[in-house]
PDB file of N, CA and C in Angstrom:
ATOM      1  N   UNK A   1      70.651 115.760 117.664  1.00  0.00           N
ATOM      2  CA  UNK A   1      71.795 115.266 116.921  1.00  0.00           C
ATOM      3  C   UNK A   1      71.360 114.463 115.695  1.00  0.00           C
ATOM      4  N   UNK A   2      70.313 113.273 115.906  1.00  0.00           N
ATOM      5  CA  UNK A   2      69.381 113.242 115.263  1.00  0.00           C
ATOM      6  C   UNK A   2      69.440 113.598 113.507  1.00  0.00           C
ATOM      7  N   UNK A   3      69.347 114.679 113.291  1.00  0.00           N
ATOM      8  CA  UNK A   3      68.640 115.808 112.708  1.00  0.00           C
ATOM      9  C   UNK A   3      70.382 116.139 111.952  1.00  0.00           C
ATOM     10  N   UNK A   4      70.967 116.229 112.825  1.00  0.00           N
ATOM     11  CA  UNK A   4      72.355 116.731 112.317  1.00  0.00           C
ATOM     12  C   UNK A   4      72.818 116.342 111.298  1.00  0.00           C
ATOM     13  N   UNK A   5      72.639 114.423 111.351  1.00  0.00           N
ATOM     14  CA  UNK A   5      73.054 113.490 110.590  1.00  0.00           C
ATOM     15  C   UNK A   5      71.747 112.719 109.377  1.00  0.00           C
ATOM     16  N   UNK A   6      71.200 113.580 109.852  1.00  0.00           N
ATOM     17  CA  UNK A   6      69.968 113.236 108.406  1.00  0.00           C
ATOM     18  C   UNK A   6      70.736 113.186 107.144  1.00  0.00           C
ATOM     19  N   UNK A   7      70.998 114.940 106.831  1.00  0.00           N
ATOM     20  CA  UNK A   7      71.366 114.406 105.697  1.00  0.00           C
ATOM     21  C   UNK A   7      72.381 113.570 104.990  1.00  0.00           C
ATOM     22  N   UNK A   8      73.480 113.113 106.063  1.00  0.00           N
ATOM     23  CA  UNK A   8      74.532 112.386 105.706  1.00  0.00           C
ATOM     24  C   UNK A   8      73.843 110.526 105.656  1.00  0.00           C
ATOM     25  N   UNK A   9      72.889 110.626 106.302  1.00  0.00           N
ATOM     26  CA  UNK A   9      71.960 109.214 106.192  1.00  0.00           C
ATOM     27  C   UNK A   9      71.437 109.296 104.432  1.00  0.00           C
ATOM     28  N   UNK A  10      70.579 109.875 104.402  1.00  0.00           N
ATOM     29  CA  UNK A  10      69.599 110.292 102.823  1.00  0.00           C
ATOM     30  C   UNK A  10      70.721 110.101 102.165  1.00  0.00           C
ATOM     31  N   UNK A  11      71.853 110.635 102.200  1.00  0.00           N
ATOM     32  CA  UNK A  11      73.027 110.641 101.000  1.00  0.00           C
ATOM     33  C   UNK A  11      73.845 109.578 100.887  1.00  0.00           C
ATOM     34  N   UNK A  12      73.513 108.282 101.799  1.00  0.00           N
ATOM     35  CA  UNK A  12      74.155 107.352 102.295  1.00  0.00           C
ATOM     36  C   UNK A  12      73.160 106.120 101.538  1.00  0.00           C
ATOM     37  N   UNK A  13      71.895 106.351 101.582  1.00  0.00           N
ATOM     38  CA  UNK A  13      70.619 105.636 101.238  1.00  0.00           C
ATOM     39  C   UNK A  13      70.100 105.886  99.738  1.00  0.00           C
ATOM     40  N   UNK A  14      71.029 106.901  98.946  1.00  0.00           N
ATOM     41  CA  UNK A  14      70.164 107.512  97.955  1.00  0.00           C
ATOM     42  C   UNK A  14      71.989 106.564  96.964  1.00  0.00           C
ATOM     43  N   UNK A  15      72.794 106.877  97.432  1.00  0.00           N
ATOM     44  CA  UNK A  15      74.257 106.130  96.827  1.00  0.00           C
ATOM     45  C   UNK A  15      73.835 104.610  96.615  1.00  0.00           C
ATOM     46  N   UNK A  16      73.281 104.142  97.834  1.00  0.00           N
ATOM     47  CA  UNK A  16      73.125 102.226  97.614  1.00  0.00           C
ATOM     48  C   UNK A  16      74.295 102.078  99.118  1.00  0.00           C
ATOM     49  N   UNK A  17      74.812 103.164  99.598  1.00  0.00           N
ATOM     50  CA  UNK A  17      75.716 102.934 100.437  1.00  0.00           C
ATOM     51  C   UNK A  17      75.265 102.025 101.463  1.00  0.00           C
ATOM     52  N   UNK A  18      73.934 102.513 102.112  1.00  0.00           N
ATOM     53  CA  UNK A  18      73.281 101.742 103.136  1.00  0.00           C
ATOM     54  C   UNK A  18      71.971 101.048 102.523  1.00  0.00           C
ATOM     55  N   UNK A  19      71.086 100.163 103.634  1.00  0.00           N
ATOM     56  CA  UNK A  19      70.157  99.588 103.197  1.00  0.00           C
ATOM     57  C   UNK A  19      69.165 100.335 104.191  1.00  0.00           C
ATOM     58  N   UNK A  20      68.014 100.477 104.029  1.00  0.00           N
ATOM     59  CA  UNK A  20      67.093 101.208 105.047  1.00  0.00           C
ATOM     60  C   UNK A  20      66.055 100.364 105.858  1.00  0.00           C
ATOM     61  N   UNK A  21      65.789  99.853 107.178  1.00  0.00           N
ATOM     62  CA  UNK A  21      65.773  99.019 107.830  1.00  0.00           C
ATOM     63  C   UNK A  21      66.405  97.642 107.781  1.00  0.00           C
ATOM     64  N   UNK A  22      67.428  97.263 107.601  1.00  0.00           N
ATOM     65  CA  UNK A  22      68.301  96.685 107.502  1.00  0.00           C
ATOM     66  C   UNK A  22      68.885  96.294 109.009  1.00  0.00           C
ATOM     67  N   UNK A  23      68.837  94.862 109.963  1.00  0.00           N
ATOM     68  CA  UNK A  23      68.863  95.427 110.971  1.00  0.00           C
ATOM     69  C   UNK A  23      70.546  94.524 111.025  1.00  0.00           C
ATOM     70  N   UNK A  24      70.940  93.846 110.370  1.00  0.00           N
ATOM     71  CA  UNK A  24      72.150  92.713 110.276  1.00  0.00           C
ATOM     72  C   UNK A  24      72.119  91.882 110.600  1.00  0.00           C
ATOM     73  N   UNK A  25      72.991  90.896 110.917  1.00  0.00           N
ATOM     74  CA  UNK A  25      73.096  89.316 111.433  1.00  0.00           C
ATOM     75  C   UNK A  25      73.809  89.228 112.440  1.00  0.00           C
ATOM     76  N   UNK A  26      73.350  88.982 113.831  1.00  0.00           N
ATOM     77  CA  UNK A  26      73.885  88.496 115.037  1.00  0.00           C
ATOM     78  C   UNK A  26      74.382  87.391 114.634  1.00  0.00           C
ATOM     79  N   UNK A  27      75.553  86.335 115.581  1.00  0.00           N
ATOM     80  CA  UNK A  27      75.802  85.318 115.800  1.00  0.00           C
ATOM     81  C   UNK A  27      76.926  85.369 116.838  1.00  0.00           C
ATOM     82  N   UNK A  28      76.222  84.331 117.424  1.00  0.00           N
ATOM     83  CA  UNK A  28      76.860  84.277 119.149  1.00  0.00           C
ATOM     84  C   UNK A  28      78.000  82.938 118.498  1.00  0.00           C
ATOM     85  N   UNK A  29      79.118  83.581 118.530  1.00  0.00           N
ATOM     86  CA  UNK A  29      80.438  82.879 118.479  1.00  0.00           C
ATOM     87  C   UNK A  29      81.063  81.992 119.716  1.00  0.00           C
ATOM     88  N   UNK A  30      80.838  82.583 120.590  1.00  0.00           N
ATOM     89  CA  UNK A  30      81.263  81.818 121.984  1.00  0.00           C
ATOM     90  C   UNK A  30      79.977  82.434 123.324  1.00  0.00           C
ATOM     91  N   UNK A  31      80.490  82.131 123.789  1.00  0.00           N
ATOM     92  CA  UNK A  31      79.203  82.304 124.937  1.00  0.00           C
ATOM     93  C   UNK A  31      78.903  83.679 125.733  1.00  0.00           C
ATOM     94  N   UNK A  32      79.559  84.011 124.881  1.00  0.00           N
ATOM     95  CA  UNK A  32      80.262  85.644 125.510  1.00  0.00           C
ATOM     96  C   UNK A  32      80.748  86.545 124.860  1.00  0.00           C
ATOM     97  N   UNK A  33      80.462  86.263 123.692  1.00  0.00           N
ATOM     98  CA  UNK A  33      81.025  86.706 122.346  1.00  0.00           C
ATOM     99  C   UNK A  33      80.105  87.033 120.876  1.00  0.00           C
ATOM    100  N   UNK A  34      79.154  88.136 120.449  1.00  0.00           N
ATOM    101  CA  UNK A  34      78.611  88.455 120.219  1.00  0.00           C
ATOM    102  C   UNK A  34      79.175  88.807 118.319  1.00  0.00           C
ATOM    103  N   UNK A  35      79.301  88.241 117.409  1.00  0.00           N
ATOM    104  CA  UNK A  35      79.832  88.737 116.185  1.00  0.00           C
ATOM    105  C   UNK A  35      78.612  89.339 115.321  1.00  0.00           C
ATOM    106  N   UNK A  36      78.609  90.910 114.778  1.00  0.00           N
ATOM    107  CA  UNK A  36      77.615  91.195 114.229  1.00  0.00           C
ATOM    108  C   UNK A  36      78.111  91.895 113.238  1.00  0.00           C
ATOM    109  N   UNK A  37      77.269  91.406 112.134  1.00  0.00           N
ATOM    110  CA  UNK A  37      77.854  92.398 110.669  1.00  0.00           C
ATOM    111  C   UNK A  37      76.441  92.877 110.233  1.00  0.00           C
ATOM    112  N   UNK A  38      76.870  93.864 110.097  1.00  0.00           N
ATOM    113  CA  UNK A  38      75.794  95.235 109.862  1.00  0.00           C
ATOM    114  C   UNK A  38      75.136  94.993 108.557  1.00  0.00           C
ATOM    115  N   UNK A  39      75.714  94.316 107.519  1.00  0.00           N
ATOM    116  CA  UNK A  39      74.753  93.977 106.329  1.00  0.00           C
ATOM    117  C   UNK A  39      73.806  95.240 105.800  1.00  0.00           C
ATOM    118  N   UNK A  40      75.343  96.511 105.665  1.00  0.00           N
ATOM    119  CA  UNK A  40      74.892  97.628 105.102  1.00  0.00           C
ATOM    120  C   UNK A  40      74.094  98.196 105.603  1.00  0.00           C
ATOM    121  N   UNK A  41      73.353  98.013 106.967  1.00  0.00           N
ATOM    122  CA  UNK A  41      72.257  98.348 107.537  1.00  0.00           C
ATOM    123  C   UNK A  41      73.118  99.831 107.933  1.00  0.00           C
ATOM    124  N   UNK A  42      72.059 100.798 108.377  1.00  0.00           N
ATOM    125  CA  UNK A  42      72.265 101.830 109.286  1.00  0.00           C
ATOM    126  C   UNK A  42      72.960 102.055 110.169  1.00  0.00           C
ATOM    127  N   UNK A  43      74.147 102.254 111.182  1.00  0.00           N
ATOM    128  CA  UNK A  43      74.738 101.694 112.590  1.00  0.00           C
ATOM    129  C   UNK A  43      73.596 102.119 113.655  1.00  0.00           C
ATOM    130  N   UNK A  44      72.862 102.824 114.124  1.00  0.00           N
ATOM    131  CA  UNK A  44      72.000 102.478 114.944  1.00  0.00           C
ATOM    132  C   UNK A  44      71.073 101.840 114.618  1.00  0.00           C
ATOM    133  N   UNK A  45      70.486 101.290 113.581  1.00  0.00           N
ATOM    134  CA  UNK A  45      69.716  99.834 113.673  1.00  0.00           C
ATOM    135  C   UNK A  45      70.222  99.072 114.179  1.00  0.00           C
ATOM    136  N   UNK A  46      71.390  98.632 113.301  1.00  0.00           N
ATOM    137  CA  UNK A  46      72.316  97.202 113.273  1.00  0.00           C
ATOM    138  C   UNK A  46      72.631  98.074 114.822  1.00  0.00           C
ATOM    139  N   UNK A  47      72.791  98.109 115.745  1.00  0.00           N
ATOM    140  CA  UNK A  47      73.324  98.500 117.286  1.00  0.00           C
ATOM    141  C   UNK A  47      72.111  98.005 117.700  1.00  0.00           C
ATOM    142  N   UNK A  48      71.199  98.902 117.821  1.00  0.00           N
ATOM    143  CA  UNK A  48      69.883  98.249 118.535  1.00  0.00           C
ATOM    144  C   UNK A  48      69.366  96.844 118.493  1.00  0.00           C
ATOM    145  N   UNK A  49      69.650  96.257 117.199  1.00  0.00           N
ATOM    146  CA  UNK A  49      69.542  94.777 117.213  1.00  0.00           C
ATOM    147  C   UNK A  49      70.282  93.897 118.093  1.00  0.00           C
ATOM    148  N   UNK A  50      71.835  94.461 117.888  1.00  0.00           N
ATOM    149  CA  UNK A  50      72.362  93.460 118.668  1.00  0.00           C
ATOM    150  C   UNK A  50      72.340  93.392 120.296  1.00  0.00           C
ATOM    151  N   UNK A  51      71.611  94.723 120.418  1.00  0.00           N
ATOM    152  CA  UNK A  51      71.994  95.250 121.833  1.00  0.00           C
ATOM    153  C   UNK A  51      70.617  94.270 122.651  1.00  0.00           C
ATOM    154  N   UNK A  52      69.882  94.136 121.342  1.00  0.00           N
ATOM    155  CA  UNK A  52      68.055  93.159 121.772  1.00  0.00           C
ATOM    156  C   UNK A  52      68.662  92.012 121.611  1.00  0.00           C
ATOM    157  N   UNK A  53      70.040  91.378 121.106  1.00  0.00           N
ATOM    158  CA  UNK A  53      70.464  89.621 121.469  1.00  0.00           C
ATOM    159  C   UNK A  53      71.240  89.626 122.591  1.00  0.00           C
ATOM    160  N   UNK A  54      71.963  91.153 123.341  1.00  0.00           N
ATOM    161  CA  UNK A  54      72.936  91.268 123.872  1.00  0.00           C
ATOM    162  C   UNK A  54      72.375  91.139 125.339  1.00  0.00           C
ATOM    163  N   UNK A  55      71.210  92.054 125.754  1.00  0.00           N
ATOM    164  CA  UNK A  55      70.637  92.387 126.946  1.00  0.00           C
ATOM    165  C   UNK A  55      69.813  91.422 127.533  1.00  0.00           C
ATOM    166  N   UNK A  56      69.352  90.518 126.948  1.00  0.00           N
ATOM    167  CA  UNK A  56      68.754  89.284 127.247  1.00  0.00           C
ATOM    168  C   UNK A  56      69.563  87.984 127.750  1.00  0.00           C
ATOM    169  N   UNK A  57      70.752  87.861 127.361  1.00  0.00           N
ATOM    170  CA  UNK A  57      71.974  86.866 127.315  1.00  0.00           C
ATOM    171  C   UNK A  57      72.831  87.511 128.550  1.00  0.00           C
ATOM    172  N   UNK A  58      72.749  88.962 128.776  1.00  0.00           N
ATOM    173  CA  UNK A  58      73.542  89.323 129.964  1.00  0.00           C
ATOM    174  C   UNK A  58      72.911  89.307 131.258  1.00  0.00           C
ATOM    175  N   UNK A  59      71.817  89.237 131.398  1.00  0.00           N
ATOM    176  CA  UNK A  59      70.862  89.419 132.379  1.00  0.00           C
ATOM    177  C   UNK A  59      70.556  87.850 132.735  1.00  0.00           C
ATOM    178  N   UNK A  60      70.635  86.918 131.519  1.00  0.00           N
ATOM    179  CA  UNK A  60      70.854  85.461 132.335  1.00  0.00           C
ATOM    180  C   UNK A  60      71.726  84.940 132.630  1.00  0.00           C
ATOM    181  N   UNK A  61      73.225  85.437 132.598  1.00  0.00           N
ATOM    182  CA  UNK A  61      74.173  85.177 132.991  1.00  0.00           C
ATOM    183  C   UNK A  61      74.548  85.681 134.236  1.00  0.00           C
ATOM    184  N   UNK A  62      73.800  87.031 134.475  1.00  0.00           N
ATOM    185  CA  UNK A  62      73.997  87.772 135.382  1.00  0.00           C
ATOM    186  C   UNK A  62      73.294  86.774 136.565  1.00  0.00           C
ATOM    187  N   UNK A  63      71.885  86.464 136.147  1.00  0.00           N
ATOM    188  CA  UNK A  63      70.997  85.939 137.435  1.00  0.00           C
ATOM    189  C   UNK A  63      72.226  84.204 137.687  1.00  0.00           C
ATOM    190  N   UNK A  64      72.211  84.015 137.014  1.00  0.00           N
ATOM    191  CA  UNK A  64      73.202  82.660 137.127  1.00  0.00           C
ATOM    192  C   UNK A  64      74.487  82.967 138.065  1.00  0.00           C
ATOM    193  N   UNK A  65      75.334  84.099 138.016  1.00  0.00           N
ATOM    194  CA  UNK A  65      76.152  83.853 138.521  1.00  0.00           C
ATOM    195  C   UNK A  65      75.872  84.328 139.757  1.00  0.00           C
ATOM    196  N   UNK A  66      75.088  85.544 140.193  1.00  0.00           N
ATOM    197  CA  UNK A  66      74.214  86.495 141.317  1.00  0.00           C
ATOM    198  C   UNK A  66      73.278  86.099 141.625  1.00  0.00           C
ATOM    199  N   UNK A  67      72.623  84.914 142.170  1.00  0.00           N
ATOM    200  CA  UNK A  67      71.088  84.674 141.987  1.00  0.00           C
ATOM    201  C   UNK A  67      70.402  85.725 142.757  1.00  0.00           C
ATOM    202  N   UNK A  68      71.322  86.219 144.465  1.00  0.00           N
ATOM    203  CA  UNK A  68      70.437  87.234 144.836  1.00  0.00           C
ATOM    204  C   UNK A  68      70.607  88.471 144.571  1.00  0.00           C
ATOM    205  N   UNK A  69      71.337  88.838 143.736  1.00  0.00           N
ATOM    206  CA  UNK A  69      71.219  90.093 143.043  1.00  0.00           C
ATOM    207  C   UNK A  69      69.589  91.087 142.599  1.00  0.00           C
ATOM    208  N   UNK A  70      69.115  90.366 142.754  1.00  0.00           N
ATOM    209  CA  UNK A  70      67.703  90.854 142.582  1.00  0.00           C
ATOM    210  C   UNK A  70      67.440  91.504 140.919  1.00  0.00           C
ATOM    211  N   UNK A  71      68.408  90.836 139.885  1.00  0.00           N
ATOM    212  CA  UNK A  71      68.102  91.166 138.435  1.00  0.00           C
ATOM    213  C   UNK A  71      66.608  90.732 137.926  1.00  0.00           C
TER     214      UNK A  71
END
């Protein structure tokens, strides 16, 4: 799929439309609440970033509320 959307990326990057590694700005608004603006970045960069502030913050909330959950 990949591959599908190349060239709509290149034509996206060659306009000024996007920025190319560009990953955006997280900011944790509430404790549970994740606000991220893409800052022209790519959407699967800017995704993968937030998903690396997201998966770390859920997994200690998780062990907090489950301790024997075995997370």
């Amino acid at each position: 799929m990949a591959l599908l959307c190349l060239r709509r990326v290149v034509e996206r990057l060659q306009a000024g439309l996007a920025v190319a590694g560009e990953s955006g700005q997280q900011d944790w608004t509430a404790p549970g609440f994740l606000t991220v603006d893409g800052k022209r970045g790519l959407g699967p960069v800017a995704a993968v970033a937030a998903l690396g502030a997201v998966i770390p913050r859920a997994l200690w909330r998780c062990k907090r509320l489950c301790p024997g959950a075995g997370l």
